[in-house]
Each structure stands twice: as structure tokens, then as C-alpha cells.
PDB file of N, CA and C in Angstrom:
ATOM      1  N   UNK A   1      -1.200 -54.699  79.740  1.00  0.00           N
ATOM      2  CA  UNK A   1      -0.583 -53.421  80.069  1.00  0.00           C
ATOM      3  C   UNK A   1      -1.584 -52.417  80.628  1.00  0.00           C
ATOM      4  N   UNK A   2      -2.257 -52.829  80.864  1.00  0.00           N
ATOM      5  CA  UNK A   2      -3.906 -51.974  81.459  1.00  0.00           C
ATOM      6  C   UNK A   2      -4.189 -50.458  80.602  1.00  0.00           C
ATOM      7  N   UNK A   3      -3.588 -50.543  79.372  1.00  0.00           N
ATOM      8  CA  UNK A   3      -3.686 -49.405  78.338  1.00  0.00           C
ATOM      9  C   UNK A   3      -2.707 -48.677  78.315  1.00  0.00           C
ATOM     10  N   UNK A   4      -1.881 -49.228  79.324  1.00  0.00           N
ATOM     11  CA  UNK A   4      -0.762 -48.475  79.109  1.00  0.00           C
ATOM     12  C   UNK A   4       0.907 -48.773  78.376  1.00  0.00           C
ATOM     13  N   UNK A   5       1.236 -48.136  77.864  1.00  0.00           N
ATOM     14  CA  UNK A   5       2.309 -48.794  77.297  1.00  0.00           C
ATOM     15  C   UNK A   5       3.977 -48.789  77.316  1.00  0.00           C
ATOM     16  N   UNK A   6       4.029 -47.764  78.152  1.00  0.00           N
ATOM     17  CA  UNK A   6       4.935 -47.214  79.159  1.00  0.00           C
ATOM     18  C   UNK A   6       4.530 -46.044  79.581  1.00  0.00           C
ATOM     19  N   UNK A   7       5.894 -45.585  80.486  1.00  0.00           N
ATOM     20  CA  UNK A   7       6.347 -44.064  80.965  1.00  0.00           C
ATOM     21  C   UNK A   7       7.402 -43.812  81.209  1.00  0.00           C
ATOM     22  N   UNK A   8       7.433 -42.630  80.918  1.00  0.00           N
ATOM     23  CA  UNK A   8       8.246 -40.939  80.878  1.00  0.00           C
ATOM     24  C   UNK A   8       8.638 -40.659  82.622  1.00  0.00           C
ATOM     25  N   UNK A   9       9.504 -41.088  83.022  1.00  0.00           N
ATOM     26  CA  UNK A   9       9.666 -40.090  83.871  1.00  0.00           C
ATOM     27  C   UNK A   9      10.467 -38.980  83.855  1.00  0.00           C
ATOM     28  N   UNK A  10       9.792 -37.757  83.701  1.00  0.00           N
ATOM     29  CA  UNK A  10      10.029 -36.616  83.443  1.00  0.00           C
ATOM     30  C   UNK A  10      11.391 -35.605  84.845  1.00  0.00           C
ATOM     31  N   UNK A  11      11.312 -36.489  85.453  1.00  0.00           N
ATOM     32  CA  UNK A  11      12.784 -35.840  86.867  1.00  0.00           C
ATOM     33  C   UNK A  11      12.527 -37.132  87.536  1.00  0.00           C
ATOM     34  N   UNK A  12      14.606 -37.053  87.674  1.00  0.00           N
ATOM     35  CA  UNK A  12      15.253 -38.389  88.389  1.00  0.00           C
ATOM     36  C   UNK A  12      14.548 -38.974  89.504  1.00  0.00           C
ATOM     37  N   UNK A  13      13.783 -37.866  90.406  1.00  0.00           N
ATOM     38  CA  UNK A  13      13.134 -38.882  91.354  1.00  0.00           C
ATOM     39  C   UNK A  13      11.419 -39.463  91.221  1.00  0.00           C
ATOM     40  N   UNK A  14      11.685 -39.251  89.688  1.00  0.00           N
ATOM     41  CA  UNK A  14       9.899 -40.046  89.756  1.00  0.00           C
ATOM     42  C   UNK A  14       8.867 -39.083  89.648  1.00  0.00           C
ATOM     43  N   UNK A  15       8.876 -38.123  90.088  1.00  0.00           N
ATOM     44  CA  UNK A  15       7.590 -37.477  90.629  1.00  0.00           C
ATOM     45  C   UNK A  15       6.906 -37.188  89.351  1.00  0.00           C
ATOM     46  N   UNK A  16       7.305 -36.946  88.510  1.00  0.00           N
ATOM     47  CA  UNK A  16       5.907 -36.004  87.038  1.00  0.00           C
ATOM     48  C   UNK A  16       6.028 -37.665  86.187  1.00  0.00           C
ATOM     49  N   UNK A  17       5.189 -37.942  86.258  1.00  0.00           N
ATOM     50  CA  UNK A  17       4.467 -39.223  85.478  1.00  0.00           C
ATOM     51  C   UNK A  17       4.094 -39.179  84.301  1.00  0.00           C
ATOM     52  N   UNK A  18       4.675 -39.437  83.098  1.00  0.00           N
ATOM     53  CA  UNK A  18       3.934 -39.110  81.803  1.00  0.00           C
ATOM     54  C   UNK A  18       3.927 -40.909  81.103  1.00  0.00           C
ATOM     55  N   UNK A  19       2.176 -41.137  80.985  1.00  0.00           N
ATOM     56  CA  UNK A  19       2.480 -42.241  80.569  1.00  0.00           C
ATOM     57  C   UNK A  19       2.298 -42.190  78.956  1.00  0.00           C
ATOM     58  N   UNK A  20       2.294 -43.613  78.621  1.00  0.00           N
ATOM     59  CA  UNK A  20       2.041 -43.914  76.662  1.00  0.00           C
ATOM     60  C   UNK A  20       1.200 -44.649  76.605  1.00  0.00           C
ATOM     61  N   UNK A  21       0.357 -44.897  75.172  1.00  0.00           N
ATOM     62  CA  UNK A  21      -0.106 -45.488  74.598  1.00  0.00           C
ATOM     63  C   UNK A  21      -0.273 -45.911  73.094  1.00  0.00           C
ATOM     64  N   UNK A  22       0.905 -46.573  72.695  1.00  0.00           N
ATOM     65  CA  UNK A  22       1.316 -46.881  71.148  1.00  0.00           C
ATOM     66  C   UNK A  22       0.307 -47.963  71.227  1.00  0.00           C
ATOM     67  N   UNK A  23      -0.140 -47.792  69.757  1.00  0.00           N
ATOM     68  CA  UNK A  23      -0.727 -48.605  69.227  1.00  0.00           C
ATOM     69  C   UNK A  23      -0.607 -48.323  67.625  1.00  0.00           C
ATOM     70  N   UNK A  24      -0.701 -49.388  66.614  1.00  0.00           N
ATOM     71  CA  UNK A  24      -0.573 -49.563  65.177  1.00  0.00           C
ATOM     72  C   UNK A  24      -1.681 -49.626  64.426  1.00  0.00           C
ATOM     73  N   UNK A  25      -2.405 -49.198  63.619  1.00  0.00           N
ATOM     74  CA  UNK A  25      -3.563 -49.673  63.091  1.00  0.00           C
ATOM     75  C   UNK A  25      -3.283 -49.166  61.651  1.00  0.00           C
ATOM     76  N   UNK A  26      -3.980 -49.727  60.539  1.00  0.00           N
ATOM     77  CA  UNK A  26      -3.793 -49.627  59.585  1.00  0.00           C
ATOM     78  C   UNK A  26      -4.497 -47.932  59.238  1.00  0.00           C
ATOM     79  N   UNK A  27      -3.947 -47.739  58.095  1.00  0.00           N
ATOM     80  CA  UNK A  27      -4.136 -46.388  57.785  1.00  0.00           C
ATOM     81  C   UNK A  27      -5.376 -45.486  57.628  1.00  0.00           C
ATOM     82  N   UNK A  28      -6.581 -46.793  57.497  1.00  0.00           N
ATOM     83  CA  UNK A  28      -8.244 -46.612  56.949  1.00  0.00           C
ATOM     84  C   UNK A  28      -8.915 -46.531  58.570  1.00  0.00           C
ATOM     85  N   UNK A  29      -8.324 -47.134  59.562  1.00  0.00           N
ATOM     86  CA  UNK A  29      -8.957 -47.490  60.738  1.00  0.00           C
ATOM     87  C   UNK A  29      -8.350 -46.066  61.602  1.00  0.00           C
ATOM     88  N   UNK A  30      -9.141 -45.139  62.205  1.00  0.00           N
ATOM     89  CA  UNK A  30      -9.517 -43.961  62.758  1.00  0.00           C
ATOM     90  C   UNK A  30      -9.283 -44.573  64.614  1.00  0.00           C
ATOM     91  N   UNK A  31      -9.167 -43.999  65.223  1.00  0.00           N
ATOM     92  CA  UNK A  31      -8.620 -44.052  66.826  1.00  0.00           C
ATOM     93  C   UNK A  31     -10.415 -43.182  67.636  1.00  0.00           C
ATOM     94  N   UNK A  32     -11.143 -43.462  68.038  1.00  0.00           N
ATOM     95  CA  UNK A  32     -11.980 -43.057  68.034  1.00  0.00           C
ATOM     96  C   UNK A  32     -11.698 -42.521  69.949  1.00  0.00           C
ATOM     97  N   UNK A  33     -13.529 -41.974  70.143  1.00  0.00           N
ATOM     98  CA  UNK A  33     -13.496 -41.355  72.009  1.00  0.00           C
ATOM     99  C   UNK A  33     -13.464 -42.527  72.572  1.00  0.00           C
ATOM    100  N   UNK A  34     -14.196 -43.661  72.503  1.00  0.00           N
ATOM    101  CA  UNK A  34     -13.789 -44.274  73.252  1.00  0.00           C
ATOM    102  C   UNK A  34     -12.354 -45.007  73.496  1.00  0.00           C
ATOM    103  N   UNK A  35     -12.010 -45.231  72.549  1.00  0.00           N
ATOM    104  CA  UNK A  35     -10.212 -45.488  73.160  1.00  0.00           C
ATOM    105  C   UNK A  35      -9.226 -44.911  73.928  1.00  0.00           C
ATOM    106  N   UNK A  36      -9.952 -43.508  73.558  1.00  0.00           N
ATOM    107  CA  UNK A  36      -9.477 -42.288  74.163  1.00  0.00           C
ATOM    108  C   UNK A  36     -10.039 -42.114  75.906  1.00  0.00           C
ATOM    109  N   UNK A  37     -10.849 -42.208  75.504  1.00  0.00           N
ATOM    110  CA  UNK A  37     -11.562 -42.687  77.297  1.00  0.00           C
ATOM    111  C   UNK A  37     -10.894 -43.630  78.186  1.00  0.00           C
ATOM    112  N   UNK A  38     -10.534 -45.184  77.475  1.00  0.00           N
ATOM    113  CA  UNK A  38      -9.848 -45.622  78.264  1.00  0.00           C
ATOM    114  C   UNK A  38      -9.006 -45.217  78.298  1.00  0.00           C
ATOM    115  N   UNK A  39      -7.717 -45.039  77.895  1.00  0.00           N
ATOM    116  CA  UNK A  39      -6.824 -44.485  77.942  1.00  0.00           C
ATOM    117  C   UNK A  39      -6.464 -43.445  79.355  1.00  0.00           C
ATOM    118  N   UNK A  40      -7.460 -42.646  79.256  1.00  0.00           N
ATOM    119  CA  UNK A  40      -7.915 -41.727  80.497  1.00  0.00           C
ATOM    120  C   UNK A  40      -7.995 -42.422  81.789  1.00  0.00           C
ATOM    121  N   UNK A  41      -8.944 -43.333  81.632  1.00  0.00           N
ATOM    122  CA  UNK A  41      -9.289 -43.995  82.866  1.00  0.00           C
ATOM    123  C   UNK A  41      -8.140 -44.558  83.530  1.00  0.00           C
ATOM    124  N   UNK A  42      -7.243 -45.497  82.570  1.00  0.00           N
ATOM    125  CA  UNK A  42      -6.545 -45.796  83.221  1.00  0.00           C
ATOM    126  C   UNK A  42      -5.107 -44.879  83.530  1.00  0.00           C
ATOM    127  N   UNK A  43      -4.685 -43.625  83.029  1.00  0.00           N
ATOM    128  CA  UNK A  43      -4.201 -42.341  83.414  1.00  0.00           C
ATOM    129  C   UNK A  43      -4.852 -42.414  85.010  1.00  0.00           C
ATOM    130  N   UNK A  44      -6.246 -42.082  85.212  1.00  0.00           N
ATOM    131  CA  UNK A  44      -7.132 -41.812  86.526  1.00  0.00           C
ATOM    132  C   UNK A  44      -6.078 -43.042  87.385  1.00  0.00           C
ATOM    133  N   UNK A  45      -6.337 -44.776  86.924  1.00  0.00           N
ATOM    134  CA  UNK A  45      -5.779 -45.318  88.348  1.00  0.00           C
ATOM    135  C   UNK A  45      -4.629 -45.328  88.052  1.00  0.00           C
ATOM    136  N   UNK A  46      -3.489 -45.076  87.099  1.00  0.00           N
ATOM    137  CA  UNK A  46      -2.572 -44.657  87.218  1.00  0.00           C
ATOM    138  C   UNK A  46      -1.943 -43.937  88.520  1.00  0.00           C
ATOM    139  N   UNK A  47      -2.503 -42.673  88.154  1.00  0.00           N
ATOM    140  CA  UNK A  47      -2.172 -41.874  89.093  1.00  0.00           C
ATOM    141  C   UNK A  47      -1.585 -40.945  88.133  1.00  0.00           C
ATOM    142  N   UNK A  48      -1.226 -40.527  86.342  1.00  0.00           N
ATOM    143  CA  UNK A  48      -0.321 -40.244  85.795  1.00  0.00           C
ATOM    144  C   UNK A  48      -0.631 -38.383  86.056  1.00  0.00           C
ATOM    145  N   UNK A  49       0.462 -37.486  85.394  1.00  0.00           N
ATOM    146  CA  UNK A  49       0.570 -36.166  85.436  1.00  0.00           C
ATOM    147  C   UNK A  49      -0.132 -35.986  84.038  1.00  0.00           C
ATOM    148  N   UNK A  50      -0.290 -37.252  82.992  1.00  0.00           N
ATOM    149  CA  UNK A  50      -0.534 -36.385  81.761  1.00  0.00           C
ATOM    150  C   UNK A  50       0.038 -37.959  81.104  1.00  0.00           C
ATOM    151  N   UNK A  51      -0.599 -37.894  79.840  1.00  0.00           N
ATOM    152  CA  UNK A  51      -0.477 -38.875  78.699  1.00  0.00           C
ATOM    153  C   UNK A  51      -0.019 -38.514  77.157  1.00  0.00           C
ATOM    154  N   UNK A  52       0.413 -39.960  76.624  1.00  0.00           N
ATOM    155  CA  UNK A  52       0.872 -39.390  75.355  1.00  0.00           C
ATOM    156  C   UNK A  52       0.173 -40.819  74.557  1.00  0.00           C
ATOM    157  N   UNK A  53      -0.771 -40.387  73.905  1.00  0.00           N
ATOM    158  CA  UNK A  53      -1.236 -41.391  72.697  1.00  0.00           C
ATOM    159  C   UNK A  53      -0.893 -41.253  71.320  1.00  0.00           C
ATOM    160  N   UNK A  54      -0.070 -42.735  70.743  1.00  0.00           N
ATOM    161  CA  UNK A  54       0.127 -42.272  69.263  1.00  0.00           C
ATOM    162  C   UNK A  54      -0.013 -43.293  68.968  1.00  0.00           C
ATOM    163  N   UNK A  55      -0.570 -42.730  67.955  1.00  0.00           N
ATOM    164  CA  UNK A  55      -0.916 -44.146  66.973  1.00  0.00           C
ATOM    165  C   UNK A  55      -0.807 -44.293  65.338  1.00  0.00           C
ATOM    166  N   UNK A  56       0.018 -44.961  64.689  1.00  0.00           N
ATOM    167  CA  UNK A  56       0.173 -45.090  63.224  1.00  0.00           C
ATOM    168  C   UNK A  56      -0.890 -44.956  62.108  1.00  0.00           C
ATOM    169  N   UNK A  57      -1.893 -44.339  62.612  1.00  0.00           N
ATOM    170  CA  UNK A  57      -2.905 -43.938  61.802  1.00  0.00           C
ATOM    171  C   UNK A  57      -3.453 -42.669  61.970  1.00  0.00           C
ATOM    172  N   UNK A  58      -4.506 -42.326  62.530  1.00  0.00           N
ATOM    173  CA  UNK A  58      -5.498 -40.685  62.853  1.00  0.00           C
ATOM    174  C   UNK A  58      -6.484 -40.831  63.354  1.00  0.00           C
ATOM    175  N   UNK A  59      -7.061 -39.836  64.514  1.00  0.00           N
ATOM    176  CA  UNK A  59      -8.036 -39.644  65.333  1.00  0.00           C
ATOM    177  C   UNK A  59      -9.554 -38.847  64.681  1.00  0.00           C
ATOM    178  N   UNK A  60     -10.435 -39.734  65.065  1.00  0.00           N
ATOM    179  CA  UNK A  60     -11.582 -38.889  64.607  1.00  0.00           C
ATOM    180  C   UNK A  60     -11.733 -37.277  65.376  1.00  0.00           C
ATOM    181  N   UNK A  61     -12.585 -36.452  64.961  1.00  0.00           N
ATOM    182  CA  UNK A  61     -12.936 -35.284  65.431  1.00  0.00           C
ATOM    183  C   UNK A  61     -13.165 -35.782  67.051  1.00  0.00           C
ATOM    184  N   UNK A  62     -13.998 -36.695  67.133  1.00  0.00           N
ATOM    185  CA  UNK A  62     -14.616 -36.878  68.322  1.00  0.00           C
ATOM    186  C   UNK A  62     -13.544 -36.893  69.621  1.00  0.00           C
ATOM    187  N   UNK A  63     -12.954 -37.768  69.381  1.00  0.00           N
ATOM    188  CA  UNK A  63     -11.326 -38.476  70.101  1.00  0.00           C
ATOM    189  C   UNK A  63     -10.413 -37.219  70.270  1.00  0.00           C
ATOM    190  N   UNK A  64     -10.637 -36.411  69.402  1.00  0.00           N
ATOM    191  CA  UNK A  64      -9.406 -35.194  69.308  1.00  0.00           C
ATOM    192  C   UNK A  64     -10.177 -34.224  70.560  1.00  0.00           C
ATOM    193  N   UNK A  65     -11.257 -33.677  70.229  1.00  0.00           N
ATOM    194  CA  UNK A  65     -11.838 -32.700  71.552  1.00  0.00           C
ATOM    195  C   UNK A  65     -11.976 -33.513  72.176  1.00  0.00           C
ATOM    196  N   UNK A  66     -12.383 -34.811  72.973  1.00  0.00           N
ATOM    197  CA  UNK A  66     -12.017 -35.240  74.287  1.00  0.00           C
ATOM    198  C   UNK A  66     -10.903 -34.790  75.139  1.00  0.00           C
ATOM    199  N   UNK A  67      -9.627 -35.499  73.896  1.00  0.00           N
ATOM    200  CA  UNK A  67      -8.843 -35.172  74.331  1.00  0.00           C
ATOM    201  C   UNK A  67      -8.178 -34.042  74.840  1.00  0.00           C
ATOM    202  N   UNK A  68      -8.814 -33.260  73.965  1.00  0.00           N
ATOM    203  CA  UNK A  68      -8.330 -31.514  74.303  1.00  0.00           C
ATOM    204  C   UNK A  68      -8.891 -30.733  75.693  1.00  0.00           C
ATOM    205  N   UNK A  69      -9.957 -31.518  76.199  1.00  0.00           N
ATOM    206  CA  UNK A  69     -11.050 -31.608  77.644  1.00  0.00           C
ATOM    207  C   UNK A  69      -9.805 -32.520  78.555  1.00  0.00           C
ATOM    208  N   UNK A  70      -9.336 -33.514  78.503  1.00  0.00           N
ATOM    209  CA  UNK A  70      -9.234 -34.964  79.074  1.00  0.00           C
ATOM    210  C   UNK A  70      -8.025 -34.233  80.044  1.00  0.00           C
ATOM    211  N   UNK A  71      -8.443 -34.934  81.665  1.00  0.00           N
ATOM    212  CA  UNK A  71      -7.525 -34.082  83.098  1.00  0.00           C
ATOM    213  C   UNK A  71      -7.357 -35.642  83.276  1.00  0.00           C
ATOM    214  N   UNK A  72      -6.454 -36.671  83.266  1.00  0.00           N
ATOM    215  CA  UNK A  72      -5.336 -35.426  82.858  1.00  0.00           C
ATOM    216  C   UNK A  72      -4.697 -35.327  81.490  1.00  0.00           C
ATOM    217  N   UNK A  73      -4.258 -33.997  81.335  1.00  0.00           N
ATOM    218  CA  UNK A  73      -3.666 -33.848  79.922  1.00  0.00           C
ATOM    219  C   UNK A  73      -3.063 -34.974  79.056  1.00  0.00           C
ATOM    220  N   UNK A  74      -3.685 -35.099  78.295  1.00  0.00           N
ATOM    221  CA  UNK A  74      -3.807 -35.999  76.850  1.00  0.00           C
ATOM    222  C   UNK A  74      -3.090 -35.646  75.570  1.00  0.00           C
ATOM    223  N   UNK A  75      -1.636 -35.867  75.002  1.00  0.00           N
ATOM    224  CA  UNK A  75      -1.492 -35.250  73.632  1.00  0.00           C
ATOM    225  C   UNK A  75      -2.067 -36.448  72.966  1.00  0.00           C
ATOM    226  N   UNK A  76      -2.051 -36.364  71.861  1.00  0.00           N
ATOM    227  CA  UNK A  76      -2.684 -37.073  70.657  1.00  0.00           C
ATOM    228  C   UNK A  76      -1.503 -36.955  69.508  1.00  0.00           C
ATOM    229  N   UNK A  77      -0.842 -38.084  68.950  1.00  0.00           N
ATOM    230  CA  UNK A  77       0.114 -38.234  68.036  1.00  0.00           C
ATOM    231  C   UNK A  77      -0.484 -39.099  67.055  1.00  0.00           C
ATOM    232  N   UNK A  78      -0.892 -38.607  65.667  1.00  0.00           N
ATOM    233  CA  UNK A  78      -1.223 -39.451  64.846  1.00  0.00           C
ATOM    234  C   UNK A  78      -0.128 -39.760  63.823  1.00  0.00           C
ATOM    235  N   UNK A  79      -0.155 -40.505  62.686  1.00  0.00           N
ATOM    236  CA  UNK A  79       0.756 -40.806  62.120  1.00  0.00           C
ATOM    237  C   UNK A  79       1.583 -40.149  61.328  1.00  0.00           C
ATOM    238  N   UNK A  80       1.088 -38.864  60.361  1.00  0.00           N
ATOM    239  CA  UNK A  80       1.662 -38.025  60.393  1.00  0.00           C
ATOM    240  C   UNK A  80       3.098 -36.988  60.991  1.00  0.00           C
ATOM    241  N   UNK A  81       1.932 -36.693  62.719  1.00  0.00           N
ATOM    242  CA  UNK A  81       2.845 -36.582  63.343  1.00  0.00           C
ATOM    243  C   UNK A  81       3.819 -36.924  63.804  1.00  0.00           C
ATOM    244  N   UNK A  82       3.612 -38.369  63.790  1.00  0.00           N
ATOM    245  CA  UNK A  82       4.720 -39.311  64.549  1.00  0.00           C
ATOM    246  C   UNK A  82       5.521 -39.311  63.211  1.00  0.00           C
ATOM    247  N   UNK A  83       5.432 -39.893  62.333  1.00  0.00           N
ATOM    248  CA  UNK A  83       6.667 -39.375  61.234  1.00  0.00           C
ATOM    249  C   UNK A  83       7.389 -38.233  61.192  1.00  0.00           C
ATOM    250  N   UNK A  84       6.411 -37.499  61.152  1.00  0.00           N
ATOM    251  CA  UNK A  84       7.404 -36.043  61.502  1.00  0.00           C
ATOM    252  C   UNK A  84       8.197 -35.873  62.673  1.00  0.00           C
ATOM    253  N   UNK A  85       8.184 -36.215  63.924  1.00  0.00           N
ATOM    254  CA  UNK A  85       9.180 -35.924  64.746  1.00  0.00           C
ATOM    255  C   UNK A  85      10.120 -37.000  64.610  1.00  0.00           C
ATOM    256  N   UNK A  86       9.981 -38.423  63.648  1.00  0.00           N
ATOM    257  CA  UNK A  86      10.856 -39.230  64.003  1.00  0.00           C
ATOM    258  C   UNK A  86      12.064 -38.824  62.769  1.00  0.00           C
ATOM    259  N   UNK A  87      11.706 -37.941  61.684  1.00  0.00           N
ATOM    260  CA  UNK A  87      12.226 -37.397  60.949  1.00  0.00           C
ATOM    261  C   UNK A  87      13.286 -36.356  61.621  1.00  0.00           C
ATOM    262  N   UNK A  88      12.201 -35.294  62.396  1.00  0.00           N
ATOM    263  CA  UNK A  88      13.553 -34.359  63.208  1.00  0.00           C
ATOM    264  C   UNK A  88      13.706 -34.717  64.615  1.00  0.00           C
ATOM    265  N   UNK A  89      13.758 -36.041  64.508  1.00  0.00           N
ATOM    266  CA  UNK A  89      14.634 -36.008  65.944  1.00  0.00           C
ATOM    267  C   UNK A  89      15.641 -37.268  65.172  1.00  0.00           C
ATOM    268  N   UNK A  90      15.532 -37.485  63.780  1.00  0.00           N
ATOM    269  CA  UNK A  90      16.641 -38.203  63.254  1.00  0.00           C
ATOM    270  C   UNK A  90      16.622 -40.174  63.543  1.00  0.00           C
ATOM    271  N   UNK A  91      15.248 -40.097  63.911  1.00  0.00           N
ATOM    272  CA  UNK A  91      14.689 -41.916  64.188  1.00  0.00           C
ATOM    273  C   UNK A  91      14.906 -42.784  63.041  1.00  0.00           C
ATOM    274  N   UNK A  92      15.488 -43.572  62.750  1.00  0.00           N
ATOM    275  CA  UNK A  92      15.654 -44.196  61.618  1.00  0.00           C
ATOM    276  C   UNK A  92      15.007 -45.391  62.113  1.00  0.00           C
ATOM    277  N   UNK A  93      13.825 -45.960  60.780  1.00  0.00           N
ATOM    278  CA  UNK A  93      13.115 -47.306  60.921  1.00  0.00           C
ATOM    279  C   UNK A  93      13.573 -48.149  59.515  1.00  0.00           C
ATOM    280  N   UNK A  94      13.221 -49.441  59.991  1.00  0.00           N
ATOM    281  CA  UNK A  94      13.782 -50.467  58.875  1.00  0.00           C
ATOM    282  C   UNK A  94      12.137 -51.081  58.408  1.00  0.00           C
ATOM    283  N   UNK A  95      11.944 -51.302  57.569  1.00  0.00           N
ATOM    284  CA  UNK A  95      10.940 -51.923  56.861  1.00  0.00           C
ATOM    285  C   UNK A  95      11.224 -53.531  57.064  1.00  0.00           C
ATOM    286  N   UNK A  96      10.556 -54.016  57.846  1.00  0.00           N
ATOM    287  CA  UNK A  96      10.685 -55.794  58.366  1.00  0.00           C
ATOM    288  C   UNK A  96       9.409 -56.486  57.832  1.00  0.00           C
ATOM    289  N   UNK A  97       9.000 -57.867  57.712  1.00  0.00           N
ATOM    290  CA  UNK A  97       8.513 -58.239  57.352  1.00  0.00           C
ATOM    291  C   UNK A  97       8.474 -59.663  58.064  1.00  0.00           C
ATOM    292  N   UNK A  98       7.130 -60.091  58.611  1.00  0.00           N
ATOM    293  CA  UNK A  98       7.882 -61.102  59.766  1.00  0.00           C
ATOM    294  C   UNK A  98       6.836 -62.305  58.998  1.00  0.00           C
TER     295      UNK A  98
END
């Protein structure tokens, strides 16, 4: 997926590009700058307007001010967060076990 994990197109004809990058990691394991870098880079050959990284765990300090620098615009969703909006936007998940 060249780091990417989908996109957002933000109006019917395409033009504002918002891509993703889900990823899962256990709760002890931190999302560090360099992931965050790629991520970017490939935003750069993208071509994207702006990114959305979340990930089921949390970002070090380091990874977070990159991101808050990173053109193009970078949110950062850690797990927390991502629970919380899947709460108010009413996301219901099932506990599977494969």
C-alpha cells in the first residue's frame, strides 16, 4: 500500500485528497518520527492535500511535533482518540478472535 491505507475524497470531483494510515499495535509499542516520516513521504509522491494517521496505540513526543511541522498536514489519531470518536459517531466493534 506504499504507507498508505486509503483515501478521503473530500468533493465529488476528486480534487482535496486526504489520505490514511491505520495501523494496530499493541498498547506498550509507541508510533515513533520515523513512521511518521514515511508516512509523509509518501503523502509527498502521493500528491495528497493532508493525512490522517491512527493507530490503536500512542505517539511518542517526537512523532507528535513532526507531525504538527509535517506539509502536508498530518492529524495524528491515537487510541484513545480513536475510541472516542468511534463512541460519538456511534461505531460499534465486535471483539473476534481468529
Amino acid at each position: 500500500d506504499n504507507g498508505l491505507s486509503g483515501v478521503i475524497r473530500q468533493d465529488p470531483l476528486g480534487l482535496v485528497r486526504i489520505y490514511v494510515q491505520a495501523n494496530q499495535y499493541e498498547a506498550s509499542t509507541a508510533v515513533g518520527r520515523p513512521e511518521i516520516q514515511k508516512f509523509v513521504e509518501a503523502l509527498h509522491e502521493a500528491r495528497a492535500d493532508g493525512g490522517i494517521f491512527a493507530t490503536t496505540s500512542r505517539f511518542t513526543p517526537e512523532a507528535v511535533a513532526y507531525a504538527y511541522n509535517a506539509v502536508p498536514r498530518v492529524v495524528l489519531i491515537d487510541g484513545p482518540a480513536l475510541s472516542d470518536l468511534m463512541i460519538r459517531k456511534n461505531i460499534r466493534c465486535v471483539d473476534q478472535q481468529t
